[in-house]
Protein backbone atom coordinates (compact mmCIF):
# COMPACT_ATOMS: atom_id res chain seq x y z
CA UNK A 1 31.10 16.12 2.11
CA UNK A 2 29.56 14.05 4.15
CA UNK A 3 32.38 11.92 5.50
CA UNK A 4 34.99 14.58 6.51
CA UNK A 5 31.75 15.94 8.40
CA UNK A 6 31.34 12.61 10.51
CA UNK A 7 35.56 11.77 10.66
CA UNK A 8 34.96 15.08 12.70
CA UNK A 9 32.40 14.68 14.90
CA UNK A 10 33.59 11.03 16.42
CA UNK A 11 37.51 12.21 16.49
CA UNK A 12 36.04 15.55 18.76
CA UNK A 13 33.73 12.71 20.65
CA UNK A 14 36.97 10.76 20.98
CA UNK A 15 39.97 13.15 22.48
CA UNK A 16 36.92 14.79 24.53
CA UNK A 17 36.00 11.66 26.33
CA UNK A 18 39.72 11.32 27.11
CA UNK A 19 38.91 14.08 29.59
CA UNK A 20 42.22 16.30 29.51
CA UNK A 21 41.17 19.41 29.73
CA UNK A 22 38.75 21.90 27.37
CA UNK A 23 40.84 23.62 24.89
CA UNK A 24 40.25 21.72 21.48
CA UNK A 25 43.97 22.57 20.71
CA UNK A 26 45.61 21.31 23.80
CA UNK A 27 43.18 18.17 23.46
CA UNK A 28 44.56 17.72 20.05
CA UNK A 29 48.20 18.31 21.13
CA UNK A 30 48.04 15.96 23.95
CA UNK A 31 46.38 13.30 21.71
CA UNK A 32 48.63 13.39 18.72
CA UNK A 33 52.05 14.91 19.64
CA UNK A 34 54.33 15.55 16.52
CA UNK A 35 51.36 14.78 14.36
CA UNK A 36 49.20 17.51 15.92
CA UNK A 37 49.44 20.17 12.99
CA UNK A 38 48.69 17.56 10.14
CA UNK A 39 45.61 16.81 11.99
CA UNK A 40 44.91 20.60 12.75
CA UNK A 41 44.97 20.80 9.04
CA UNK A 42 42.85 18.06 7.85
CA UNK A 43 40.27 19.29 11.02
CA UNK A 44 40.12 22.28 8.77
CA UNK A 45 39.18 20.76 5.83
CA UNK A 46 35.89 19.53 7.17
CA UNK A 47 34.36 22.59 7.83
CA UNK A 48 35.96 24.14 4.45
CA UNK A 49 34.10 21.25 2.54
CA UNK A 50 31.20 21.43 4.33
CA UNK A 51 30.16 25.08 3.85
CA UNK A 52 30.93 25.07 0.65
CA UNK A 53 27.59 23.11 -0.02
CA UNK A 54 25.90 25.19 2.20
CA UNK A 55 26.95 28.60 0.61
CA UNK A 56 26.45 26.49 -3.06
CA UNK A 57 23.10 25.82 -1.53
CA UNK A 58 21.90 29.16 -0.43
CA UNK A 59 22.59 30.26 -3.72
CA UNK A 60 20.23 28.00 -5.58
CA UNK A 61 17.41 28.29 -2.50
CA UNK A 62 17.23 32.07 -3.70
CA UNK A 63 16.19 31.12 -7.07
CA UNK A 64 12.65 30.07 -5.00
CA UNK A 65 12.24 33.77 -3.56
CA UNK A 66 12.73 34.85 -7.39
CA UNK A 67 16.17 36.55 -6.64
CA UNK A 68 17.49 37.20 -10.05
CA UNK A 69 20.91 38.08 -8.99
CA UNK A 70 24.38 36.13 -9.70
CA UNK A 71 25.13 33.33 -7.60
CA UNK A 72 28.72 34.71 -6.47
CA UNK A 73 26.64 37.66 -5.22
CA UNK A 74 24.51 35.65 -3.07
CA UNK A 75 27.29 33.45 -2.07
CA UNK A 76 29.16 36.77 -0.83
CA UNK A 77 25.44 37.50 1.20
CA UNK A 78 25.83 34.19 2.76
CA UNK A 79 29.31 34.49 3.83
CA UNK A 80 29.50 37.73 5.34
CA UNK A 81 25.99 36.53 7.42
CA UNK A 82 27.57 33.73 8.25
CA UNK A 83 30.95 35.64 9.83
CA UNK A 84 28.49 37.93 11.32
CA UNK A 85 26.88 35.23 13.41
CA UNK A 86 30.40 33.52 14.16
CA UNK A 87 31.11 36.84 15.34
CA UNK A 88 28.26 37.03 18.04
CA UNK A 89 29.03 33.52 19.04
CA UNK A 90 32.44 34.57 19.60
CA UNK A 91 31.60 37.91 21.49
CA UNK A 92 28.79 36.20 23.82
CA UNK A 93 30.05 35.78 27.63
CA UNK A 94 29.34 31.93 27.01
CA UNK A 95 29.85 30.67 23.54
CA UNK A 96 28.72 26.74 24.54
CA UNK A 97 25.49 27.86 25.82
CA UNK A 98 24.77 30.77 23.00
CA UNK A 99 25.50 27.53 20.54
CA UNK A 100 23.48 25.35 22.57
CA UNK A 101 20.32 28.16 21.86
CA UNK A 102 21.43 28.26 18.42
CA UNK A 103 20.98 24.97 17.49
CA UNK A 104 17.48 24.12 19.80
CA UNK A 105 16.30 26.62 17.14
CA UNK A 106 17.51 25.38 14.10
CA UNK A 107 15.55 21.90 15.47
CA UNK A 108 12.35 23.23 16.06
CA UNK A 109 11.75 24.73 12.19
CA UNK A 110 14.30 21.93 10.41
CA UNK A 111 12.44 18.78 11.55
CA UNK A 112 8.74 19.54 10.75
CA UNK A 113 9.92 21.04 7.53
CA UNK A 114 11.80 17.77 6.93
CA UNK A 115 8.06 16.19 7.75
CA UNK A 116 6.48 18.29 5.31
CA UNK A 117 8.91 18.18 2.24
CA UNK A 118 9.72 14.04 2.56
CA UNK A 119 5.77 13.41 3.06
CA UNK A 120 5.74 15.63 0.28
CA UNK A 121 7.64 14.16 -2.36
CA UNK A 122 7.48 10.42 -1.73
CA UNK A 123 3.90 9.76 -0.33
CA UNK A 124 1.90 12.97 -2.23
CA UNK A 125 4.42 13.30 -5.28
CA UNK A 126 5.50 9.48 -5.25
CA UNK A 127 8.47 10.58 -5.97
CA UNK A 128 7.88 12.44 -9.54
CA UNK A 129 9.53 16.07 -10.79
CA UNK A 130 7.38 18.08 -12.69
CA UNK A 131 10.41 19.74 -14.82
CA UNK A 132 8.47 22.54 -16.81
CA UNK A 133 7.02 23.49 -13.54
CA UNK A 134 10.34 23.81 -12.05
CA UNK A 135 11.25 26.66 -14.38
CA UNK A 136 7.88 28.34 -15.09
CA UNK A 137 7.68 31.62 -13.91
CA UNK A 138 6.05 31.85 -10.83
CA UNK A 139 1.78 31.98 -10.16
CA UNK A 140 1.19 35.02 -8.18
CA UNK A 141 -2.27 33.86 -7.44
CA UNK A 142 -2.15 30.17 -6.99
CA UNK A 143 0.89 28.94 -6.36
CA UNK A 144 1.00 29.16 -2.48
CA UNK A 145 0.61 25.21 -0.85
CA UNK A 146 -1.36 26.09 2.06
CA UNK A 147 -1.90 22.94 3.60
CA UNK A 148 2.26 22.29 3.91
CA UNK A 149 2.37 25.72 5.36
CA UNK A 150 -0.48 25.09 7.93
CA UNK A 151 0.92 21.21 8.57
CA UNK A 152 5.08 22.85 9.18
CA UNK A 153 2.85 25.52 11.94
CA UNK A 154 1.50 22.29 13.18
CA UNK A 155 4.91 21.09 13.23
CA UNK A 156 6.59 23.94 14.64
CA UNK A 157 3.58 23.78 17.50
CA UNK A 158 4.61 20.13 18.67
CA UNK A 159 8.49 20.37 18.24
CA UNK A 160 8.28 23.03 20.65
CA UNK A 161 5.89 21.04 22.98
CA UNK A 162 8.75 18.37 23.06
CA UNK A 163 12.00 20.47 23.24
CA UNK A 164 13.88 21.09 26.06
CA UNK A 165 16.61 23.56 25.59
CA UNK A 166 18.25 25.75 27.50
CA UNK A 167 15.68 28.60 27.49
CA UNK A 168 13.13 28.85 29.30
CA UNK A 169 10.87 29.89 26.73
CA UNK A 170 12.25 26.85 24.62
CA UNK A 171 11.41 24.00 27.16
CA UNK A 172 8.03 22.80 26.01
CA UNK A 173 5.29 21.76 28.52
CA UNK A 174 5.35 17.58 27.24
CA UNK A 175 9.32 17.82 27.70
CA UNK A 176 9.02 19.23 31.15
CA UNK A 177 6.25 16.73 32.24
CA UNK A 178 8.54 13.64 31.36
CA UNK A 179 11.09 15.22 33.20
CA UNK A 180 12.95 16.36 30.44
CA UNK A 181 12.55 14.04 27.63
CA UNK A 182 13.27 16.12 24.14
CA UNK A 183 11.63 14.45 21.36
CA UNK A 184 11.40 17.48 19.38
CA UNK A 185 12.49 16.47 16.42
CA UNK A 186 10.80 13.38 16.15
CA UNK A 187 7.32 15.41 17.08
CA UNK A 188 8.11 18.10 14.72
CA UNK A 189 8.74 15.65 11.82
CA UNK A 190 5.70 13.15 12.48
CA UNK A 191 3.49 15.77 13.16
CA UNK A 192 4.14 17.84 10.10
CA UNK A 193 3.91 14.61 7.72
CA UNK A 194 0.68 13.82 9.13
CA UNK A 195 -0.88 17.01 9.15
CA UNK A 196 0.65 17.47 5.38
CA UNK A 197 -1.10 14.75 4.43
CA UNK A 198 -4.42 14.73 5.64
CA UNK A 199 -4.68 18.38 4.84
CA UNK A 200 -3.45 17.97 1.19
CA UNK A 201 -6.40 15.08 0.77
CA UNK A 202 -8.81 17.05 2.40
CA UNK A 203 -8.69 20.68 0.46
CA UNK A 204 -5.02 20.38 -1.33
CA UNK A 205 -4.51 21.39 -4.98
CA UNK A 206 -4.15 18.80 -7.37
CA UNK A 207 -0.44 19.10 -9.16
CA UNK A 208 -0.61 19.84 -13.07
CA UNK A 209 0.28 16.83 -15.52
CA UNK A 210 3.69 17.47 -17.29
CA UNK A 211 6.77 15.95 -17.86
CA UNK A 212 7.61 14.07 -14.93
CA UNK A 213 10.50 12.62 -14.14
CA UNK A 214 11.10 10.16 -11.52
CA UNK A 215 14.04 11.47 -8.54
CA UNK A 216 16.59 8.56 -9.79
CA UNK A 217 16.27 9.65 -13.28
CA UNK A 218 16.10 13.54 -12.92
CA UNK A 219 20.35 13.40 -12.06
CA UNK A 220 20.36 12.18 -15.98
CA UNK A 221 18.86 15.47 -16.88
CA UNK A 222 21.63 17.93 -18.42
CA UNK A 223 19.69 21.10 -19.13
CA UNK A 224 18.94 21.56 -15.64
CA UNK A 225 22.21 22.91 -14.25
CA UNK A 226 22.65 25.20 -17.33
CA UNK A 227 19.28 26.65 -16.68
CA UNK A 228 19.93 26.82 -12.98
CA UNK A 229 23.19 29.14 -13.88
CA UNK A 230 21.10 31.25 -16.28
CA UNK A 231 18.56 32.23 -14.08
C-alpha cells in the first residue's frame, strides 16, 4: 500500500513542476503521449489500494465504540461518507482551497493523537499487548484514560498555536508571530507525548498484569483475526 501511495505523490510532484498547464490529464498526456492511458490506469490503482486499508480500517476502529455490526456494513458507512465528502469537494467554488481546509484539520487532531498513542505504547507500555484485555468486554466505570485525553486537548491546544492554514480561525498566534512558520504537527505531537507522560506518572492508572505480548510477537498470534471477525 504504501508504495503505489508514494510512486504517486513524486510522479504528480514531477509532471507538475514541468509547468504545462493545470489539468492533471493534459499534464499526463503531454508527459507520456501513447503511454498516457496505461499510466491513467496504474494512477488509479493507488488510490484503489489505498482506501481499501482505510475502509478495512474503519471497520475494525468500530469494534472500540462497541459497534456490534458486520464489517461489510460498516465498510458500506464508510464509503458512502466518503463519496459524500468527495461530493462537497467537488461542488465547492474552489476545490484546491476547500482541500487545503480539509487537510489543516486532519493535522491539528492526527499529530497530537500520534503523540499520545506512540508515547503510549513504547515509553508507558514498552511496547507490551495485554491480549485478554483486548477482548474483554468493556469497563463502564473505569476504563476511560484521562490523562491521554487531557494530554491530545493539550495537543490539539499547541497544534493550533503553530498552524497556519488558510482560515483565519486556523492560523495560530505562534505561526503568525514567526511570520508564518507552521510547525503544527511537530507541536501537536511533542506536546501531547509530554503531557501523556507526565500526566500518566502523576495520577495515571496502573495497567492490569496479563498475558502480554511484545508488538513483534503479537503478528504470530492466530486467534486474533478470527476473534476480530466474530465480534
Amino acid at each position: 500500500m504504501f508504495l503505489p501511495t508514494v510512486w504517486l505523490a513524486f510522479l504528480g510532484a514531477a509532471i507538475a513542476s514541468a509547468g504545462a498547464g493545470s489539468d492533471p490529464s493534459k499534464l499526463i498526456i503531454a508527459a507520456f503521449d501513447v503511454m498516457a492511458l496505461p499510466v491513467l490506469l496504474v494512477l488509479l490503482h493507488g488510490p484503489v489500494a489505498t482506501n481499501i486499508v482505510v475502509i478495512y480500517s474503519a471497520a475494525l476502529s468500530s469494534l472500540t465504540l462497541d459497534l456490534r455490526l458486520p464489517r461489510w456494513i460498516i465498510s458500506v458507512i464508510s464509503g458512502v461518507i466518503a463519496c459524500a465528502i468527495l461530493y462537497a469537494f467537488l461542488q465547492s467554488g474552489d476545490f484546491a482551497h476547500a482541500f487545503d481546509n480539509f487537510m489543516v484539520a486532519l493535522i491539528v487532531w492526527i499529530s497530537p493523537w500520534a503523540g499520545v498513542t506512540l508515547t503510549d505504547f513504547y515509553l508507558v507500555r514498552r511496547g507490551r499487548i495485554d491480549v485478554a484485555t483486548l477482548y474483554a468486554a468493556p469497563d463502564r466505570d473505569g476504563s476511560v484514560n484521562w490523562p491521554g485525553l487531557i494530554a491530545f486537548a493539550v495537543g490539539l491546544v499547541a497544534a493550533w498555536a503553530f498552524q497556519m492554514g488558510t482560515i483565519a480561525a486556523m492560523q495560530g498566534p505562534l505561526a503568525l508571530a514567526t511570520g508564518g512558520l507552521d510547525l503544527s504537527w511537530l507541536a501537536g505531537m511533542g506536546v501531547a507525548g509530554a503531557s501523556y507522560l507526565m500526566l500518566h506518572r502523576l495520577f495515571g492508572r496502573p495497567f492490569a498484569s496479563g498475558n502480554y505480548l511484545r508488538s513483534a510477537d503479537a503478528a504470530s498470534v492466530d486467534a486474533a483475526p478470527t476473534s476480530l471477525s466474530q465480534v
